[in-house]
N, C-alpha and C. Protein backbone atom coordinates (compact mmCIF):
# COMPACT_ATOMS: atom_id res chain seq x y z
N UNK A 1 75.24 64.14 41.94
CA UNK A 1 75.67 63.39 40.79
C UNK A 1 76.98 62.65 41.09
N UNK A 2 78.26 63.28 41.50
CA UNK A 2 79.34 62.84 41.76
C UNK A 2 79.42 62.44 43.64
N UNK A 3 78.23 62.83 43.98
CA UNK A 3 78.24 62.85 45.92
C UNK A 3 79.68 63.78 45.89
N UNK A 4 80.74 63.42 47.05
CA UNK A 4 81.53 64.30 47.19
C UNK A 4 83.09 64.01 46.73
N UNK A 5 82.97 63.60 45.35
CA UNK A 5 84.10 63.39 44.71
C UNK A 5 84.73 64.63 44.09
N UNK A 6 85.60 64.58 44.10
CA UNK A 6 86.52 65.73 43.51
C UNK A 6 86.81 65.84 41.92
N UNK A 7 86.18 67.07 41.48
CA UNK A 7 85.64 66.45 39.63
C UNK A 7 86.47 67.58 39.41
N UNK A 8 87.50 66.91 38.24
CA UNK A 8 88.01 68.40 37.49
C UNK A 8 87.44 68.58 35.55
N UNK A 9 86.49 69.52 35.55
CA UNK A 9 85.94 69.74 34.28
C UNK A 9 86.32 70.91 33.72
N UNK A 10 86.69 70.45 32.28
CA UNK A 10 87.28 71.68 31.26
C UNK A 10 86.12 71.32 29.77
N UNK A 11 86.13 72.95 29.66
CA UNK A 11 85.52 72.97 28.60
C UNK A 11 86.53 73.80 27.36
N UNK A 12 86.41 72.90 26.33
CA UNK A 12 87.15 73.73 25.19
C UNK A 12 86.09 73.77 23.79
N UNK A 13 86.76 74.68 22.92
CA UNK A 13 86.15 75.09 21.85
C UNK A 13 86.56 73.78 20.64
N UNK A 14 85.59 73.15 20.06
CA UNK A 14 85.98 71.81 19.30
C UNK A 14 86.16 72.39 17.67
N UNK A 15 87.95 72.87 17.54
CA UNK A 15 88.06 72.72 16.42
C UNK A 15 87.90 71.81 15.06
N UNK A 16 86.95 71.01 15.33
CA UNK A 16 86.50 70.22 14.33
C UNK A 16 85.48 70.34 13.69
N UNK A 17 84.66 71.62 14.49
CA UNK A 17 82.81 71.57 14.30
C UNK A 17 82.40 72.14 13.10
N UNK A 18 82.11 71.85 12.14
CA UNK A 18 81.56 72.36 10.99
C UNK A 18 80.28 72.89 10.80
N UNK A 19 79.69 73.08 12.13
CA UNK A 19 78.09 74.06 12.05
C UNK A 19 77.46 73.34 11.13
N UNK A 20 77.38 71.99 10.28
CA UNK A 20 76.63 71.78 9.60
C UNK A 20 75.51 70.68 10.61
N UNK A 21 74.09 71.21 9.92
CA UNK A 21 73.11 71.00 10.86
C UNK A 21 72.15 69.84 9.99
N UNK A 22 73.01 69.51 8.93
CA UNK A 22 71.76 68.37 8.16
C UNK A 22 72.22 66.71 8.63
N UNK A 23 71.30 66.75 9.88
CA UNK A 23 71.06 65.22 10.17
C UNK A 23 70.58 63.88 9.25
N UNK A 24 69.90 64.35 8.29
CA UNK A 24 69.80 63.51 7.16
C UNK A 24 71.17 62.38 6.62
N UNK A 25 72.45 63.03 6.82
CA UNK A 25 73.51 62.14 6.34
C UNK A 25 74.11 61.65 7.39
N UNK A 26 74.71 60.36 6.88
CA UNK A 26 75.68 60.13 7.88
C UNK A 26 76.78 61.23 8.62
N UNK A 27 76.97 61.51 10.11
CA UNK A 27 78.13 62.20 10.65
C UNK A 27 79.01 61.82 11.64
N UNK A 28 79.73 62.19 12.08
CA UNK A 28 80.59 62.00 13.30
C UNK A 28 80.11 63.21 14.36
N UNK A 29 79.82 62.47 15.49
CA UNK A 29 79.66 63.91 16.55
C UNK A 29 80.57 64.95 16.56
N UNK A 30 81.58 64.18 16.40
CA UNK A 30 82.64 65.74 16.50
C UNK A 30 82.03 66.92 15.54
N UNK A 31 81.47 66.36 14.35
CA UNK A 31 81.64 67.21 13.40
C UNK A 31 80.32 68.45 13.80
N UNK A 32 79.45 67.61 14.85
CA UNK A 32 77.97 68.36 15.15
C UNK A 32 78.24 69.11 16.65
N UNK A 33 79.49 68.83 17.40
CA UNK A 33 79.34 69.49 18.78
C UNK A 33 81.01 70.94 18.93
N UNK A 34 79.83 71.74 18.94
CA UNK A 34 80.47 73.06 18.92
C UNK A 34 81.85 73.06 20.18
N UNK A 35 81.34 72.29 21.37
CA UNK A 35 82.43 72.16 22.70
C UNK A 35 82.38 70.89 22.95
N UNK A 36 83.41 70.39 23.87
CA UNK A 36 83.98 69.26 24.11
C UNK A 36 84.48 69.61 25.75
N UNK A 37 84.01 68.53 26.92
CA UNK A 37 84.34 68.69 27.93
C UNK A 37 85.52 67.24 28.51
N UNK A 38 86.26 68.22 28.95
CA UNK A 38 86.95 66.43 29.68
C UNK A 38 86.85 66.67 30.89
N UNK A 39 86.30 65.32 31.84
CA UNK A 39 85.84 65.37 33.12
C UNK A 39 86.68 64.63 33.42
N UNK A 40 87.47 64.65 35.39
CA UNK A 40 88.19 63.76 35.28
C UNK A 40 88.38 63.61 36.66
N UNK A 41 88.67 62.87 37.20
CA UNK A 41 88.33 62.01 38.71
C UNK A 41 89.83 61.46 39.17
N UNK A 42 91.22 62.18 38.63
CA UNK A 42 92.48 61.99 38.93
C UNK A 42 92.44 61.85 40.41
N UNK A 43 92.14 62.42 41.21
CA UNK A 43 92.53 62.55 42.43
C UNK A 43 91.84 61.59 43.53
N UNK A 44 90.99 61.04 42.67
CA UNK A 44 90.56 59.83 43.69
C UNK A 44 91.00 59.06 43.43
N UNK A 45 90.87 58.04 44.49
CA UNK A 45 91.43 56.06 44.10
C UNK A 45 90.73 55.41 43.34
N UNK A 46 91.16 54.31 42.92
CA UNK A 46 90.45 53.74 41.38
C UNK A 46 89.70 53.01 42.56
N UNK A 47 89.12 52.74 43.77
CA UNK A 47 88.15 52.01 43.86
C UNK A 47 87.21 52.88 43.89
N UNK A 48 87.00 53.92 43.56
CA UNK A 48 85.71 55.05 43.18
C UNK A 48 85.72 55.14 41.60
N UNK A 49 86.13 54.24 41.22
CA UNK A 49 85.96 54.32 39.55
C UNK A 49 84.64 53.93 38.75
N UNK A 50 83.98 53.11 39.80
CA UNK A 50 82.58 53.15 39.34
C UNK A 50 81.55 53.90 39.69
N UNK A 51 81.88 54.77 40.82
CA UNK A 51 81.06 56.10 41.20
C UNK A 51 80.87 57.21 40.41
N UNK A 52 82.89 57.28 39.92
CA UNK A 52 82.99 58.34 39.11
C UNK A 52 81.97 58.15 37.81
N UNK A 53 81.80 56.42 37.03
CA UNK A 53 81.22 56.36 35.90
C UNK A 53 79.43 56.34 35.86
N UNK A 54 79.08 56.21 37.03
CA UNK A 54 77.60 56.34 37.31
C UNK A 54 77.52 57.57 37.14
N UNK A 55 78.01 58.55 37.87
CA UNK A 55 77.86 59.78 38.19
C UNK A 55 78.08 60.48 36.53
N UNK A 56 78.86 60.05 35.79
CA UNK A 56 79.18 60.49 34.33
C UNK A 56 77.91 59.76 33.53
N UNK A 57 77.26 59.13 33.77
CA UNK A 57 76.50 58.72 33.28
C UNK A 57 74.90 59.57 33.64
N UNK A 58 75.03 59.88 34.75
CA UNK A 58 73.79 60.78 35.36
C UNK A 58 74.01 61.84 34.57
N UNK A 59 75.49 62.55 34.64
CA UNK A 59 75.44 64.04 34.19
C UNK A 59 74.96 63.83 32.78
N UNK A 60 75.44 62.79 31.79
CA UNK A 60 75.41 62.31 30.54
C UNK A 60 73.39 62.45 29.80
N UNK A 61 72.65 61.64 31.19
CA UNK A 61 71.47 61.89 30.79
C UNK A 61 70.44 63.05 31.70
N UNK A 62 71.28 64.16 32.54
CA UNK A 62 70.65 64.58 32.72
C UNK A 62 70.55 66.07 31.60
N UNK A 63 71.58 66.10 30.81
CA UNK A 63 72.18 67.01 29.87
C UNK A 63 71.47 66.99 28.41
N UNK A 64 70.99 65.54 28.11
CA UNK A 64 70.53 64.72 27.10
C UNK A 64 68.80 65.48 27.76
N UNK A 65 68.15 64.84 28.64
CA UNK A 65 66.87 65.13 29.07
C UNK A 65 66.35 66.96 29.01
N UNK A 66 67.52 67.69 28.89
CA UNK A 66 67.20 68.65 28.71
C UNK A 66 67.58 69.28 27.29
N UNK A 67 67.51 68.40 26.58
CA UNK A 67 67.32 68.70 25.18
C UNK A 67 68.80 68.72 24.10
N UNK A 68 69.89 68.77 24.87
CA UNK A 68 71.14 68.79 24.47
C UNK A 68 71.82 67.64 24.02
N UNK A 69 72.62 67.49 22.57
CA UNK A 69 72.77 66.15 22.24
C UNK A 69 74.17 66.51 22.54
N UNK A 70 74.37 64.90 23.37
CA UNK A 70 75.56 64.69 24.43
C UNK A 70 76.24 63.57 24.18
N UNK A 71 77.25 63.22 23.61
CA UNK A 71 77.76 61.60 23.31
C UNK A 71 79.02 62.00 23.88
N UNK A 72 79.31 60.76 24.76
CA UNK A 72 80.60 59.55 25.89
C UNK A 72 81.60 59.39 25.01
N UNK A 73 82.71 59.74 25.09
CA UNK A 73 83.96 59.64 24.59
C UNK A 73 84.62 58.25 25.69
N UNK A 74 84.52 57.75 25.89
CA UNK A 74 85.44 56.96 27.09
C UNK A 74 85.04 55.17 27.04
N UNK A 75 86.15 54.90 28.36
CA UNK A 75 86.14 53.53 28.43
C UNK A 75 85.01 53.12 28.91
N UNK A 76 84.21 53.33 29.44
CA UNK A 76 82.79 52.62 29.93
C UNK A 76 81.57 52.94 29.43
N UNK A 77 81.62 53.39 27.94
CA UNK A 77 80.29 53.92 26.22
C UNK A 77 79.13 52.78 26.95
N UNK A 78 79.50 51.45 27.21
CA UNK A 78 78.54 50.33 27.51
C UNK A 78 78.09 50.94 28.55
N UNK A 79 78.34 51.36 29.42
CA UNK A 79 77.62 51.64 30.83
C UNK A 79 76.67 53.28 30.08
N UNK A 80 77.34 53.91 29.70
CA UNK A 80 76.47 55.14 29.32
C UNK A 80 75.34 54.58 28.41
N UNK A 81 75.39 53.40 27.94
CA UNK A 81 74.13 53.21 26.33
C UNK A 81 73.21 52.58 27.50
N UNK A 82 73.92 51.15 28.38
CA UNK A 82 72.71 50.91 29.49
C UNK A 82 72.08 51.69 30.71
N UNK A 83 72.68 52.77 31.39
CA UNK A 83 71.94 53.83 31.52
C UNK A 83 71.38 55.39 31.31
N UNK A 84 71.58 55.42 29.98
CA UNK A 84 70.92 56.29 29.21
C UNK A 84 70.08 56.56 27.67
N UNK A 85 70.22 54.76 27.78
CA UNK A 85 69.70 54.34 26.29
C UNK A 85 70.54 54.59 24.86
N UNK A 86 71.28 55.30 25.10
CA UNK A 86 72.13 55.33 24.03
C UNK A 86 73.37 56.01 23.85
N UNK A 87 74.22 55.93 23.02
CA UNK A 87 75.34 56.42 22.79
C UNK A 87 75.70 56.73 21.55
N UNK A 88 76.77 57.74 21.02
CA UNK A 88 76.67 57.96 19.25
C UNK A 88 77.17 56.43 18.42
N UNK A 89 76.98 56.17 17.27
CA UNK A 89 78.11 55.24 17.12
C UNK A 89 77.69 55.49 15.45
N UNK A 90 78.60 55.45 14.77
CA UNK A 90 78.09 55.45 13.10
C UNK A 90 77.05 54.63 12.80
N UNK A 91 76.65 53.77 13.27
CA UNK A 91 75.12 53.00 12.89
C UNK A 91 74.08 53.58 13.43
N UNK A 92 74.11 54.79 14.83
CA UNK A 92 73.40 54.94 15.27
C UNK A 92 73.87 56.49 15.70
N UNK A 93 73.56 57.03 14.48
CA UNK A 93 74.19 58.95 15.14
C UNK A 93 73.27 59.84 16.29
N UNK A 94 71.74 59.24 16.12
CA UNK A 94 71.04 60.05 16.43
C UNK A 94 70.26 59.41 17.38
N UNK A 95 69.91 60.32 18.63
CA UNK A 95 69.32 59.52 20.00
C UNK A 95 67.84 59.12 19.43
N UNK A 96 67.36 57.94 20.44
CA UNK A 96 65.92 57.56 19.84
C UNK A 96 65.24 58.74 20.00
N UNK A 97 63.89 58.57 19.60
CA UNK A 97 63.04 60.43 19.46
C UNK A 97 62.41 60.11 20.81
């Protein structure tokens, strides 16, 4: 996914999550995702900055393909919606079926 880039990933507990499970209304992901990861590619040179975002984009739909709803916090949302079909956005909370 990353080939041999140097990835630093943290997972924390998302004090925002309200366990509420009715997709019917409008939401904000925060409010539907129990954890929150920040991935981060500090230690390489920014000319691997588009490796790092492919590779975030692979992990993005390979996480999604296994049933887990996964939405892109970051500067390159456009690159995650064109290779993975989508991204959260208030017009569009919920991945196609």
């Amino acid at each position: 996914m990353y080939g041999n880039m140097k990835i630093d990933a943290s997972v924390f507990n998302n004090q925002g999550y309200t366990g509420t499970t009715d997709y019917r209304q409008r939401f904000y992901a925060i409010e539907r995702s129990r954890f929150y990861v920040e991935i981060d590619a500090d230690r390489e040179p920014d000319s691997r900055a588009n490796e790092f975002q492919i590779g975030t984009a692979s992990l993005v739909k390979r996480l999604r393909e296994e049933g887990r709803f996964v939405v892109a916090s970051c500067e390159f949302e456009e690159l995650i919606v064109s290779e993975t079909g989508w991204n959260w956005t208030a017009e569009s909370p919920l991945p196609p079926a």
